[in-house]
N, C-alpha and C. Protein backbone atom coordinates (compact mmCIF):
# COMPACT_ATOMS: atom_id res chain seq x y z
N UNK A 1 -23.49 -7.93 8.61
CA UNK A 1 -22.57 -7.63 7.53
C UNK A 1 -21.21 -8.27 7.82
N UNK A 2 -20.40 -8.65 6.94
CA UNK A 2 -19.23 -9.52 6.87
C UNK A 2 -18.30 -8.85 6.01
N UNK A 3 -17.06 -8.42 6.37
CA UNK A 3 -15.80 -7.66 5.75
C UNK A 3 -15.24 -8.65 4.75
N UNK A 4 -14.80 -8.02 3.68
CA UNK A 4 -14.15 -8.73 2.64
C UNK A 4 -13.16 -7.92 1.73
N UNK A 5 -12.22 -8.17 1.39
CA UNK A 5 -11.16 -7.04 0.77
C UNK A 5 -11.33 -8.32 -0.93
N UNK A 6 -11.35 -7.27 -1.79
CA UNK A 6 -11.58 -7.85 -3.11
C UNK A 6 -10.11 -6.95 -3.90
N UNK A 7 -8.95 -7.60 -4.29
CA UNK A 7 -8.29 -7.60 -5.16
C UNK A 7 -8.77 -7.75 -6.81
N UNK A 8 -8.12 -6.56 -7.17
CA UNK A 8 -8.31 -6.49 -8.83
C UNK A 8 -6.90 -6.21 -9.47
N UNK A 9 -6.67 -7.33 -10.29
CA UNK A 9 -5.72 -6.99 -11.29
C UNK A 9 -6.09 -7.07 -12.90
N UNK A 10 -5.34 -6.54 -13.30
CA UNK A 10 -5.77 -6.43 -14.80
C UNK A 10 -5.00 -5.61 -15.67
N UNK A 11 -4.91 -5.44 -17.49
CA UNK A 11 -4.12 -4.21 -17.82
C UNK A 11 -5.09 -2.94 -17.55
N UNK A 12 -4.31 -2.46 -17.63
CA UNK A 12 -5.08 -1.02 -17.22
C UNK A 12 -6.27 -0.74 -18.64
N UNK A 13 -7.57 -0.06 -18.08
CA UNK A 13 -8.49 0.53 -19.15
C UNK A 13 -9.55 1.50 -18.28
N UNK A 14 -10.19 2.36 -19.32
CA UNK A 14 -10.85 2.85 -18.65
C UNK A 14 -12.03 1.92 -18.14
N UNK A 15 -12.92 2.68 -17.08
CA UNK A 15 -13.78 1.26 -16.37
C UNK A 15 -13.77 0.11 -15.72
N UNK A 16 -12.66 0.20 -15.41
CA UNK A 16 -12.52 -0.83 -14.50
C UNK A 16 -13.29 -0.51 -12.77
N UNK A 17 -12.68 0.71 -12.37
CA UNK A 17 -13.62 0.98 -11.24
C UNK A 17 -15.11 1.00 -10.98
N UNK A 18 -15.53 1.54 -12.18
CA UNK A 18 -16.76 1.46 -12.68
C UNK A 18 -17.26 0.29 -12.56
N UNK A 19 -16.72 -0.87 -13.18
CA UNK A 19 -17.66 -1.83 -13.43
C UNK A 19 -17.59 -2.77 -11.65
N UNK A 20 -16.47 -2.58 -11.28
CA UNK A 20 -16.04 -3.26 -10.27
C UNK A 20 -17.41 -2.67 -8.79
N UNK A 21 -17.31 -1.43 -8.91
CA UNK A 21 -18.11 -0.50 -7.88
C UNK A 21 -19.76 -0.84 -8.32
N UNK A 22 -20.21 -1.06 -9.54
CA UNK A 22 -21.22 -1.01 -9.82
C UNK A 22 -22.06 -2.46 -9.15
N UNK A 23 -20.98 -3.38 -9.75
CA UNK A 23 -21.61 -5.00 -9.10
C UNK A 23 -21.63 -5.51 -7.54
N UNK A 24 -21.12 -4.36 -7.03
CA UNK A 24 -20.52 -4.50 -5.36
C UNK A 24 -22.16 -3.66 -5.08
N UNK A 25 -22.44 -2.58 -6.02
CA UNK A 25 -23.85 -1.88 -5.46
C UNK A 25 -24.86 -2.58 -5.52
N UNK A 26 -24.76 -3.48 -7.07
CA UNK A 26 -25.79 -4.34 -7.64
C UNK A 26 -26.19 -5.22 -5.86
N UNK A 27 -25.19 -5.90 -5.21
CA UNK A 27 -25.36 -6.89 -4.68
C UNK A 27 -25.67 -6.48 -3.45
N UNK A 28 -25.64 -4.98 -3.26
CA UNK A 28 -26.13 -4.33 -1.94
C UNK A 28 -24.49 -4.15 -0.93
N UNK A 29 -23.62 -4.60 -1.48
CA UNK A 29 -22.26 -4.24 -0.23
C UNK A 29 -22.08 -2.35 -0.21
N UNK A 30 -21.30 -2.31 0.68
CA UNK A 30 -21.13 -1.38 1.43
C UNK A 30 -19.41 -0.44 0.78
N UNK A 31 -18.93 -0.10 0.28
CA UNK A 31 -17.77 0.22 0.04
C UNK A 31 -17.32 1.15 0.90
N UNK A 32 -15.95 0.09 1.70
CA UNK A 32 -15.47 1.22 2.78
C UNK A 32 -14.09 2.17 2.39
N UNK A 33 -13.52 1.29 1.64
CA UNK A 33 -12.42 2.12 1.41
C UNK A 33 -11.83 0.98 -0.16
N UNK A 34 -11.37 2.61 -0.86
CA UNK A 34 -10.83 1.86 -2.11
C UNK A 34 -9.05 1.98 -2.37
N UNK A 35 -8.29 1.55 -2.72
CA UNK A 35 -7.00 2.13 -3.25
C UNK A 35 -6.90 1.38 -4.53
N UNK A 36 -6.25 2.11 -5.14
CA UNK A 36 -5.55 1.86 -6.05
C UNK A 36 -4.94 2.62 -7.02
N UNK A 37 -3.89 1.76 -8.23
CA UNK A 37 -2.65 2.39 -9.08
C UNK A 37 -2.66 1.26 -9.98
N UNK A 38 -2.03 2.39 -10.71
CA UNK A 38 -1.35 1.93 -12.09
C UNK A 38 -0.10 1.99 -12.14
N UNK A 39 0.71 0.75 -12.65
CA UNK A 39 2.03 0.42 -12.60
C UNK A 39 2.45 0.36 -14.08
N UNK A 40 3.00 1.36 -15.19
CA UNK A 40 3.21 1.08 -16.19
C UNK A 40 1.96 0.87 -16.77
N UNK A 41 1.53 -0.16 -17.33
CA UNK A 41 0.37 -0.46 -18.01
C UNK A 41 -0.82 -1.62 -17.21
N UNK A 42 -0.71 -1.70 -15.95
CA UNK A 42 -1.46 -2.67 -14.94
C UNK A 42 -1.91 -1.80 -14.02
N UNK A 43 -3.18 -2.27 -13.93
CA UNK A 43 -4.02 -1.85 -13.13
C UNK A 43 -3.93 -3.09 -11.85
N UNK A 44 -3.95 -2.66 -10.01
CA UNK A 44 -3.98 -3.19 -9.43
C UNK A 44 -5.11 -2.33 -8.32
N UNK A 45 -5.95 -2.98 -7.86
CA UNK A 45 -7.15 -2.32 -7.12
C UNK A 45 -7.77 -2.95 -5.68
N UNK A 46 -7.54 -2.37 -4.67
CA UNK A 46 -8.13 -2.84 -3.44
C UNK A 46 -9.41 -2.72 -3.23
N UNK A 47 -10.36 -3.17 -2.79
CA UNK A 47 -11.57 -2.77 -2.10
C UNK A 47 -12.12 -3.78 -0.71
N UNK A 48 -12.07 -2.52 0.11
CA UNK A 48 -12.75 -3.37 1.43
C UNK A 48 -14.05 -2.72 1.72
N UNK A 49 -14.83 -4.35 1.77
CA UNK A 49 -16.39 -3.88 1.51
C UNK A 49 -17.29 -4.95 2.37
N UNK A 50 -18.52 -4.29 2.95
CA UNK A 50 -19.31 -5.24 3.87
C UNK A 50 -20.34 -5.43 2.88
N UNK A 51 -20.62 -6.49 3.17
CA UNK A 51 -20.88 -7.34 2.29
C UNK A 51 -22.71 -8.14 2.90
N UNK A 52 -23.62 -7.97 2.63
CA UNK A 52 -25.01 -8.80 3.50
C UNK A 52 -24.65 -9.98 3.70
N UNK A 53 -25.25 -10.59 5.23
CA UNK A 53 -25.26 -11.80 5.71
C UNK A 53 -25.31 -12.52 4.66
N UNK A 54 -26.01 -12.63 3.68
CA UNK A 54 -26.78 -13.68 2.77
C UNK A 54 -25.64 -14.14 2.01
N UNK A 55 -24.63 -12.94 1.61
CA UNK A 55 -23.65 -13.23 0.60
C UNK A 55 -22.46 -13.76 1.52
N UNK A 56 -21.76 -15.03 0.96
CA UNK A 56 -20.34 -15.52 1.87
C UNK A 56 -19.38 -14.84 0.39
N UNK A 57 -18.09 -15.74 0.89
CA UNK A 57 -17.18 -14.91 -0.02
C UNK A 57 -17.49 -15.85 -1.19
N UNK A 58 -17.66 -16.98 -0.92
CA UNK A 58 -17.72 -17.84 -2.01
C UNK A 58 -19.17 -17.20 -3.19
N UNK A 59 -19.84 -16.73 -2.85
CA UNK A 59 -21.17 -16.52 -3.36
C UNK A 59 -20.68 -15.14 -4.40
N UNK A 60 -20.12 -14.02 -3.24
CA UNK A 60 -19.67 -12.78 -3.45
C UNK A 60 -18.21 -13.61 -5.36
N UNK A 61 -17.24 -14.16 -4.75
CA UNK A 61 -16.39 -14.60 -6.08
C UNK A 61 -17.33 -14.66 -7.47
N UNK A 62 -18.01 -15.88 -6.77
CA UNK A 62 -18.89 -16.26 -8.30
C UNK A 62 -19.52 -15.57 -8.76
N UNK A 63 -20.21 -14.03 -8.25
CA UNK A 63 -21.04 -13.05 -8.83
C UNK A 63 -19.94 -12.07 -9.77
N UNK A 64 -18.55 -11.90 -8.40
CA UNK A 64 -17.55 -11.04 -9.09
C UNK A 64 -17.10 -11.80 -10.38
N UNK A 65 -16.71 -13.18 -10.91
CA UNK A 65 -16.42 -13.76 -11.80
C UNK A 65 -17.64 -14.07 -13.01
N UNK A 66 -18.47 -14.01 -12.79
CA UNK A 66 -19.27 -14.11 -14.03
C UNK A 66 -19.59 -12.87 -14.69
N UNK A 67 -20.09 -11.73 -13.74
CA UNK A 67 -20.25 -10.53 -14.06
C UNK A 67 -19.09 -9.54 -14.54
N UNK A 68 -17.97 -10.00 -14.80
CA UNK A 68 -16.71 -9.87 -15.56
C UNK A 68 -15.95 -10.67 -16.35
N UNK A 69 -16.59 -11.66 -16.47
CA UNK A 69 -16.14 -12.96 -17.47
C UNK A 69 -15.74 -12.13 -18.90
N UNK A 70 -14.51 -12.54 -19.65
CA UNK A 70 -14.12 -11.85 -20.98
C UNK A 70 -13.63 -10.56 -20.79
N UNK A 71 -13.52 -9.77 -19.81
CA UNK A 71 -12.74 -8.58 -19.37
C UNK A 71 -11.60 -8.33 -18.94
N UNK A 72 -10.82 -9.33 -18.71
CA UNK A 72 -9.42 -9.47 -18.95
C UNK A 72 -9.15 -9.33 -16.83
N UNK A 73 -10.13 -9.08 -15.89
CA UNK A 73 -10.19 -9.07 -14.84
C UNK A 73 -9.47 -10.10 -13.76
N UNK A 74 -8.63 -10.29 -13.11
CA UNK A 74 -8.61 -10.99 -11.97
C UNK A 74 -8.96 -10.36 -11.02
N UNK A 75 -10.16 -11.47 -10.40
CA UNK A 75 -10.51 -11.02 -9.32
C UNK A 75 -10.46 -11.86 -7.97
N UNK A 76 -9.71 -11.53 -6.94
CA UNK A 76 -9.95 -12.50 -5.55
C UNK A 76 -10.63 -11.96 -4.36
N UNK A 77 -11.56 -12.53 -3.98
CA UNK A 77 -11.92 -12.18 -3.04
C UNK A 77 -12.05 -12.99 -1.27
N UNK A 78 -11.61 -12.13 -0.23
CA UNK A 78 -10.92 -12.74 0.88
C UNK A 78 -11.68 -12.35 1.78
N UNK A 79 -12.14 -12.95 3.47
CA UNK A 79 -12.46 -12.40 4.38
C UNK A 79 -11.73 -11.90 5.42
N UNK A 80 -12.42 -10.88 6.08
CA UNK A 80 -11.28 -10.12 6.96
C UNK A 80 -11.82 -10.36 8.03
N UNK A 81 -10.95 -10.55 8.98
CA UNK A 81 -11.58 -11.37 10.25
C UNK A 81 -11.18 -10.24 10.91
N UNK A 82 -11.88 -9.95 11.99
CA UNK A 82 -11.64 -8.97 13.30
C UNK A 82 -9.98 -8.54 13.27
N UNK A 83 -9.56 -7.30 13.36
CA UNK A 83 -8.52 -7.29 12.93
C UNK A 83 -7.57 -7.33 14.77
N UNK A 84 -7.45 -8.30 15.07
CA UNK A 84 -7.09 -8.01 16.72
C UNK A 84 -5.89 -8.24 16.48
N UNK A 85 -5.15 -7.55 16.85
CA UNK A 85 -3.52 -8.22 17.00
C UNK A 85 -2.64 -7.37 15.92
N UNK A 86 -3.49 -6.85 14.40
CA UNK A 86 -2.58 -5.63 13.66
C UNK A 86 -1.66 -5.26 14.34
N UNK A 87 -0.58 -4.92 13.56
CA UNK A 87 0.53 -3.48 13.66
C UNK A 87 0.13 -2.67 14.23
N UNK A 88 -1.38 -1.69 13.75
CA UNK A 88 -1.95 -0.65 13.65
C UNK A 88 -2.61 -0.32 15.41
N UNK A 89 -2.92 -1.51 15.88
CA UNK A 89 -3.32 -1.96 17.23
C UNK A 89 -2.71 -0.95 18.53
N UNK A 90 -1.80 -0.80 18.14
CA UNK A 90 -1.18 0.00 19.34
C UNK A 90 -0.85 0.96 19.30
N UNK A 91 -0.73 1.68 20.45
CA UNK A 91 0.01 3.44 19.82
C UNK A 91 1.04 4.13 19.34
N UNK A 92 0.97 4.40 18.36
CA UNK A 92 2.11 4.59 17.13
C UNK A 92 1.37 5.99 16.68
N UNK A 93 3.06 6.17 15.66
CA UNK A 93 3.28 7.17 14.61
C UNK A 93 3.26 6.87 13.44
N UNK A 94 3.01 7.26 12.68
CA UNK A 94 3.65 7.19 11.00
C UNK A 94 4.70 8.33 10.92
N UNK A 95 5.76 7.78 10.19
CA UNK A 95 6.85 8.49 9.82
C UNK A 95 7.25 8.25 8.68
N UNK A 96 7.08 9.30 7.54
CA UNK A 96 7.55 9.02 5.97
C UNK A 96 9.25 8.87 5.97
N UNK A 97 9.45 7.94 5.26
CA UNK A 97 10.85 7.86 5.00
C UNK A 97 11.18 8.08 3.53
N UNK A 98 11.92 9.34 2.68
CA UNK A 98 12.16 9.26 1.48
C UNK A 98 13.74 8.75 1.36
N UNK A 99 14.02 8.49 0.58
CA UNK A 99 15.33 8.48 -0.12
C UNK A 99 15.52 9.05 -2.16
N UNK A 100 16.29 9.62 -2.36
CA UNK A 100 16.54 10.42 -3.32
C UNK A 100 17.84 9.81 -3.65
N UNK A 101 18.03 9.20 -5.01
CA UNK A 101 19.33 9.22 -5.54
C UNK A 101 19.79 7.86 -6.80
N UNK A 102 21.09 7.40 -6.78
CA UNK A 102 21.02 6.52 -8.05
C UNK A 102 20.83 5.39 -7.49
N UNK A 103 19.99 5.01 -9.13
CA UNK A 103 19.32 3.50 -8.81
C UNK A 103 20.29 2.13 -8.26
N UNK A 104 20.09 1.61 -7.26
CA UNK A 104 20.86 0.70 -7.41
C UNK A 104 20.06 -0.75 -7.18
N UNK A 105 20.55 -1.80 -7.83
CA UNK A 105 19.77 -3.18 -7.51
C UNK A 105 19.46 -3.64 -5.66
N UNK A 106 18.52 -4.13 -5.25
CA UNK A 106 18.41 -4.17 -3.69
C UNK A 106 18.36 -2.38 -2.90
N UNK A 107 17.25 -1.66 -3.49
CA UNK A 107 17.87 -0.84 -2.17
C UNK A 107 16.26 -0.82 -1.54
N UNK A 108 15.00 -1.27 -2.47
CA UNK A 108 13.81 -1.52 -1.69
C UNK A 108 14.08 -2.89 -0.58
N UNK A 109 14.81 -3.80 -0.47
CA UNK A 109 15.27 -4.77 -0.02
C UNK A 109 16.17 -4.46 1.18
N UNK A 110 17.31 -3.85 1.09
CA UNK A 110 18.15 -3.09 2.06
C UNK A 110 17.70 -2.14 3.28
N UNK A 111 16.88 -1.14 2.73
CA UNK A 111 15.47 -0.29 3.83
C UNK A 111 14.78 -1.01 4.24
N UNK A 112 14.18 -1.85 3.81
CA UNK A 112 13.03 -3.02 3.88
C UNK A 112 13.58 -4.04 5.57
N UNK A 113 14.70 -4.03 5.00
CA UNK A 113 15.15 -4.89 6.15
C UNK A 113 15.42 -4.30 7.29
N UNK A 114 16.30 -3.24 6.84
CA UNK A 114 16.19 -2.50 8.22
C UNK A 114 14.82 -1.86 9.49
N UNK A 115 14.27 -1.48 8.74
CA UNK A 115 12.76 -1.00 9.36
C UNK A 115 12.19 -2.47 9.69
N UNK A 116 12.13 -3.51 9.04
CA UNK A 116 11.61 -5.04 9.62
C UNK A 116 12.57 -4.82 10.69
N UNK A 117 13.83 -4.88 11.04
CA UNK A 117 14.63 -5.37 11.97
C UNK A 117 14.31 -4.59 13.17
N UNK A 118 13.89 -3.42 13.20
CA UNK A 118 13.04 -2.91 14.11
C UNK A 118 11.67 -3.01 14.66
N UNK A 119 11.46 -3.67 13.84
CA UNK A 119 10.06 -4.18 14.12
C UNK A 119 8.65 -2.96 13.57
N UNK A 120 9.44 -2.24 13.43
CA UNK A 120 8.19 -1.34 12.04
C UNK A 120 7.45 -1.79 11.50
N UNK A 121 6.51 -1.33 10.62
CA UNK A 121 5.43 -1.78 9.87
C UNK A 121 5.46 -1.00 8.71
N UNK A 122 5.93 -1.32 7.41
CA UNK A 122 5.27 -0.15 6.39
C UNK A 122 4.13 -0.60 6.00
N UNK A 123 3.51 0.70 5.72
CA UNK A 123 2.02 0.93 5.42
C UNK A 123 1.90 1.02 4.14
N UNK A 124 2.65 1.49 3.27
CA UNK A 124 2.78 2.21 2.30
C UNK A 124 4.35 2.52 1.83
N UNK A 125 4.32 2.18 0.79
CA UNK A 125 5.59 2.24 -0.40
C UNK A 125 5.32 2.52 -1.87
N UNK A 126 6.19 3.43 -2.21
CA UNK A 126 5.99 3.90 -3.06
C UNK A 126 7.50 3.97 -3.89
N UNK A 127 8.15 3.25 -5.48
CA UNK A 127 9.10 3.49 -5.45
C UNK A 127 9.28 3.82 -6.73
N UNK A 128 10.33 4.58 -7.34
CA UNK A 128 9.92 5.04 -8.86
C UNK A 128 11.59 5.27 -8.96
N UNK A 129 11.61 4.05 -9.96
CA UNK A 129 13.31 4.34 -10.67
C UNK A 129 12.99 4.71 -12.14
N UNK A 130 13.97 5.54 -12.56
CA UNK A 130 12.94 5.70 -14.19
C UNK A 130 14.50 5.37 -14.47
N UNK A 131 16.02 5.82 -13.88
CA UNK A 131 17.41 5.29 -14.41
C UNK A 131 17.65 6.85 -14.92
N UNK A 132 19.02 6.62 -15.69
CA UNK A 132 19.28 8.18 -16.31
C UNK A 132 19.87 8.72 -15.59
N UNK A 133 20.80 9.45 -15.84
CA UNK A 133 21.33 10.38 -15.35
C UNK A 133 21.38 11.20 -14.57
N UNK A 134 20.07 12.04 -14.22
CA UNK A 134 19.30 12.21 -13.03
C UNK A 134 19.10 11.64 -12.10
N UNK A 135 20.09 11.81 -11.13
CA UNK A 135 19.51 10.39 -9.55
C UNK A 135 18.18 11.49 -9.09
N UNK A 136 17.87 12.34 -9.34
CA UNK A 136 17.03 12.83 -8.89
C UNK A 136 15.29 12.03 -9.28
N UNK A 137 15.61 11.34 -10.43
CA UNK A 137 14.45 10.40 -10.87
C UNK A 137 14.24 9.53 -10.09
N UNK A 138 14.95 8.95 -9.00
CA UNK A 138 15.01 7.73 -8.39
C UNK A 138 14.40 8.25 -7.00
N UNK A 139 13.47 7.80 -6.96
CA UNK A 139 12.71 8.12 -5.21
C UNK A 139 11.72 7.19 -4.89
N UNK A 140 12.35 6.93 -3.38
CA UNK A 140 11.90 5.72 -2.70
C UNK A 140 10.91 6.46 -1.53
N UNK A 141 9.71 6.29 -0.75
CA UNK A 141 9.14 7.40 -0.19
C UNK A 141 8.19 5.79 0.45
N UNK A 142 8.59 5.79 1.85
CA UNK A 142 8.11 4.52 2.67
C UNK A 142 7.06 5.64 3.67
N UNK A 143 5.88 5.19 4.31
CA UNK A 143 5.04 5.20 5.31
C UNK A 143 5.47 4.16 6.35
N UNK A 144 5.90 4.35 7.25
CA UNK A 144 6.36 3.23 8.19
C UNK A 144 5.74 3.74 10.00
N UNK A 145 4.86 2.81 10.02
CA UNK A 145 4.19 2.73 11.52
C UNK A 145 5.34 2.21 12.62
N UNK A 146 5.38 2.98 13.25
CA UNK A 146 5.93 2.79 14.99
C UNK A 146 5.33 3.22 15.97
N UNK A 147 5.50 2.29 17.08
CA UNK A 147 5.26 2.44 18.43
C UNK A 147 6.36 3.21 19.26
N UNK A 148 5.41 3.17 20.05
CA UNK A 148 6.33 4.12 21.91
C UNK A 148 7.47 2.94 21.69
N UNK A 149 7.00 2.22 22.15
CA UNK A 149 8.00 0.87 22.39
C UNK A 149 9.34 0.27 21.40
N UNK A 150 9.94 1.13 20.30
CA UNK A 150 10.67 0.81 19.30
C UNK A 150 11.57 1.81 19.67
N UNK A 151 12.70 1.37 19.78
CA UNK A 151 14.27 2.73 19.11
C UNK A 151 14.05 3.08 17.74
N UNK A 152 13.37 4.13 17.93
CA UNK A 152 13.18 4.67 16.58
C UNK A 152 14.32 5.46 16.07
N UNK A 153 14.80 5.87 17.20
CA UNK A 153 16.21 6.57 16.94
C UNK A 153 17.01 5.83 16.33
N UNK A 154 17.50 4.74 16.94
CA UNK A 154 18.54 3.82 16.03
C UNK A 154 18.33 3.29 15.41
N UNK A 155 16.95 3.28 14.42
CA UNK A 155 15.98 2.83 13.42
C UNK A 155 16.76 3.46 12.52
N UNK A 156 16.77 4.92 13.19
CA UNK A 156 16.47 6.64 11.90
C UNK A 156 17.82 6.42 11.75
N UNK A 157 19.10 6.31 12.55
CA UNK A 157 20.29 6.52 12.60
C UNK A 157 20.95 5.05 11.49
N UNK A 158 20.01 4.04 11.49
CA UNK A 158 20.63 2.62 10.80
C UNK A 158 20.40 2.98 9.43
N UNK A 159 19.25 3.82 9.03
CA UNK A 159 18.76 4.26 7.67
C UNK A 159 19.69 5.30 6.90
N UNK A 160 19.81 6.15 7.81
CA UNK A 160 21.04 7.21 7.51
C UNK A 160 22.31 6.98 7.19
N UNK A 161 22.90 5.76 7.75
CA UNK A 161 23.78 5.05 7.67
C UNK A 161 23.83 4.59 6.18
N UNK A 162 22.84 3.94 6.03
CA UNK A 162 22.81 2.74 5.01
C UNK A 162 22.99 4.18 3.65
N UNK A 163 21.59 4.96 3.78
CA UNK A 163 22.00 6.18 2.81
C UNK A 163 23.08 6.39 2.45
N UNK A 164 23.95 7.01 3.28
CA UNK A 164 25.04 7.42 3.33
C UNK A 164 26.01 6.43 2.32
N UNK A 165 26.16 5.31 2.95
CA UNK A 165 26.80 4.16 1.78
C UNK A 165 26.50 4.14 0.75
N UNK A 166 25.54 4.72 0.29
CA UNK A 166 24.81 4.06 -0.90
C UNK A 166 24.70 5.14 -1.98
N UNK A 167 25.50 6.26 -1.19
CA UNK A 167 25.31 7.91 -1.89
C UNK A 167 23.57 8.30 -2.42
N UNK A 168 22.99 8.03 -0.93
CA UNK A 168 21.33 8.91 -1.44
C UNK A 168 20.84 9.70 -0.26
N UNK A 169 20.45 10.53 -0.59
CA UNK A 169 20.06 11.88 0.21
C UNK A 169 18.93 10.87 0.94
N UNK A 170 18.71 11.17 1.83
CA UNK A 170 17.29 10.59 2.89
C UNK A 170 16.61 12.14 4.04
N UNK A 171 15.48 11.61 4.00
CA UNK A 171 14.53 12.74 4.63
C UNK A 171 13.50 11.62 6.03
N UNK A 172 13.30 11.69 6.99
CA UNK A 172 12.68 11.43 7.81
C UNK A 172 11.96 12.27 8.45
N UNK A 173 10.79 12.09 8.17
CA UNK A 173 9.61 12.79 8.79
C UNK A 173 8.66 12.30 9.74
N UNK A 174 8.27 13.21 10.97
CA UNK A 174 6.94 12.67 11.34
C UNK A 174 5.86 12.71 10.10
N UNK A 175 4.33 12.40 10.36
CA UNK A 175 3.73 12.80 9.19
C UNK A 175 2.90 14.08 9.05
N UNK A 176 2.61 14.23 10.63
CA UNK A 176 1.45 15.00 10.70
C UNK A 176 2.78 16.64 10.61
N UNK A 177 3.81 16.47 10.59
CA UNK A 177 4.69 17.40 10.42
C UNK A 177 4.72 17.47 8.75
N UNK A 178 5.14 16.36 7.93
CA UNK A 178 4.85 16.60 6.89
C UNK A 178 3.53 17.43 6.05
N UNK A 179 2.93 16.58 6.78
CA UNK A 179 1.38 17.09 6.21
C UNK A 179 1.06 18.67 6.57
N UNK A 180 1.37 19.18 7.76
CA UNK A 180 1.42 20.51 8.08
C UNK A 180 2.27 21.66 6.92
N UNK A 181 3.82 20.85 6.36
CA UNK A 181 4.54 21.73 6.21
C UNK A 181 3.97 21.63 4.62
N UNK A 182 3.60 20.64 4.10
CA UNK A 182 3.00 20.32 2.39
C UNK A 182 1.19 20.70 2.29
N UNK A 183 0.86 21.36 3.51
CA UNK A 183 -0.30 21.90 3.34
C UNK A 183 -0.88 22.87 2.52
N UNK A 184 -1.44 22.94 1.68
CA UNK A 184 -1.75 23.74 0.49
C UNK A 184 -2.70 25.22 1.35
């Protein structure tokens, strides 16, 4: 079996997972893990899936492209090579980072840099300005992987900082603390 992550974009409708999951069964792959969201009116969809010797990616495309031809589908499909050397590779934390407050131009860009400049990894971002009056509409909510080996402290302390300038409340969490305290 051979790993392959298949990107889906498209406007959003119902069936799209459906049809996408169905032709991955048709062809005998394996579905290991799915994500996906809707952005406004777009649908964007991950799938990483093993795939039989027999099928390469090139084989796997042309089945995904004909068997959705006229459906408004983009589909790419990529191989994933042994993942040696990831972010994920070493021993680390996840630590959610939110921020709460008014929208301003650059502030996914501004966090972004800082956590790169540490050498972090986000995993996951999530950002939702809707504008209005309410800065409470505006929330930025990062997954960011670290190691033993990072000042995470003067990571947490550069973020706080930047908050602070920028007039937005910020929250730093471990996760498995989060997840404990948002446990249903």
């Amino acid at each position: 079996m051979n790993k392959r992550i298949i990107t889906v974009l498209a406007k959003d409708k119902p069936g799209i997972i459906a049809r996408v999951t169905h032709i991955l069964y048709e062809l005998d792959c394996n579905l290991e893990n799915v994500n996906q969201m809707i952005l406004q009116d777009q649908f964007a969809g991950f799938f990483l899936v093993e795939t039989p010797a027999s099928i390469d990616k090139d084989v796997l495309q042309k089945k995904m492209d004909e068997q959705t031809a006229g459906t408004g589908l983009v589909i790419h499909v990529n191989d994933i090579k042994d993942n040696n050397g990831t972010a994920m590779d070493t021993i680390g934390d996840i630590f959610l980072i939110t921020t709460i407050g008014p929208d301003q131009k650059g502030l996914v860009a501004r966090f972004s840099t800082i956590i790169a400049r540490h050498h972090a990894n986000i995993i996951n971002l999530k950002a939702v300005f809707k504008g209005g009056p309410d800065p409470r509409n505006n929330v930025m909510s990062y997954q960011v992987w670290v190691t033993q080996d990072m000042d995470t402290a003067a990571m947490f302390a550069e973020l706080r900082k930047k908050a602070e300038e920028l007039g937005l409340d910020i929250r730093i969490q471990h996760k498995n603390i989060f997840d404990a305290i948002n446990k249903i």
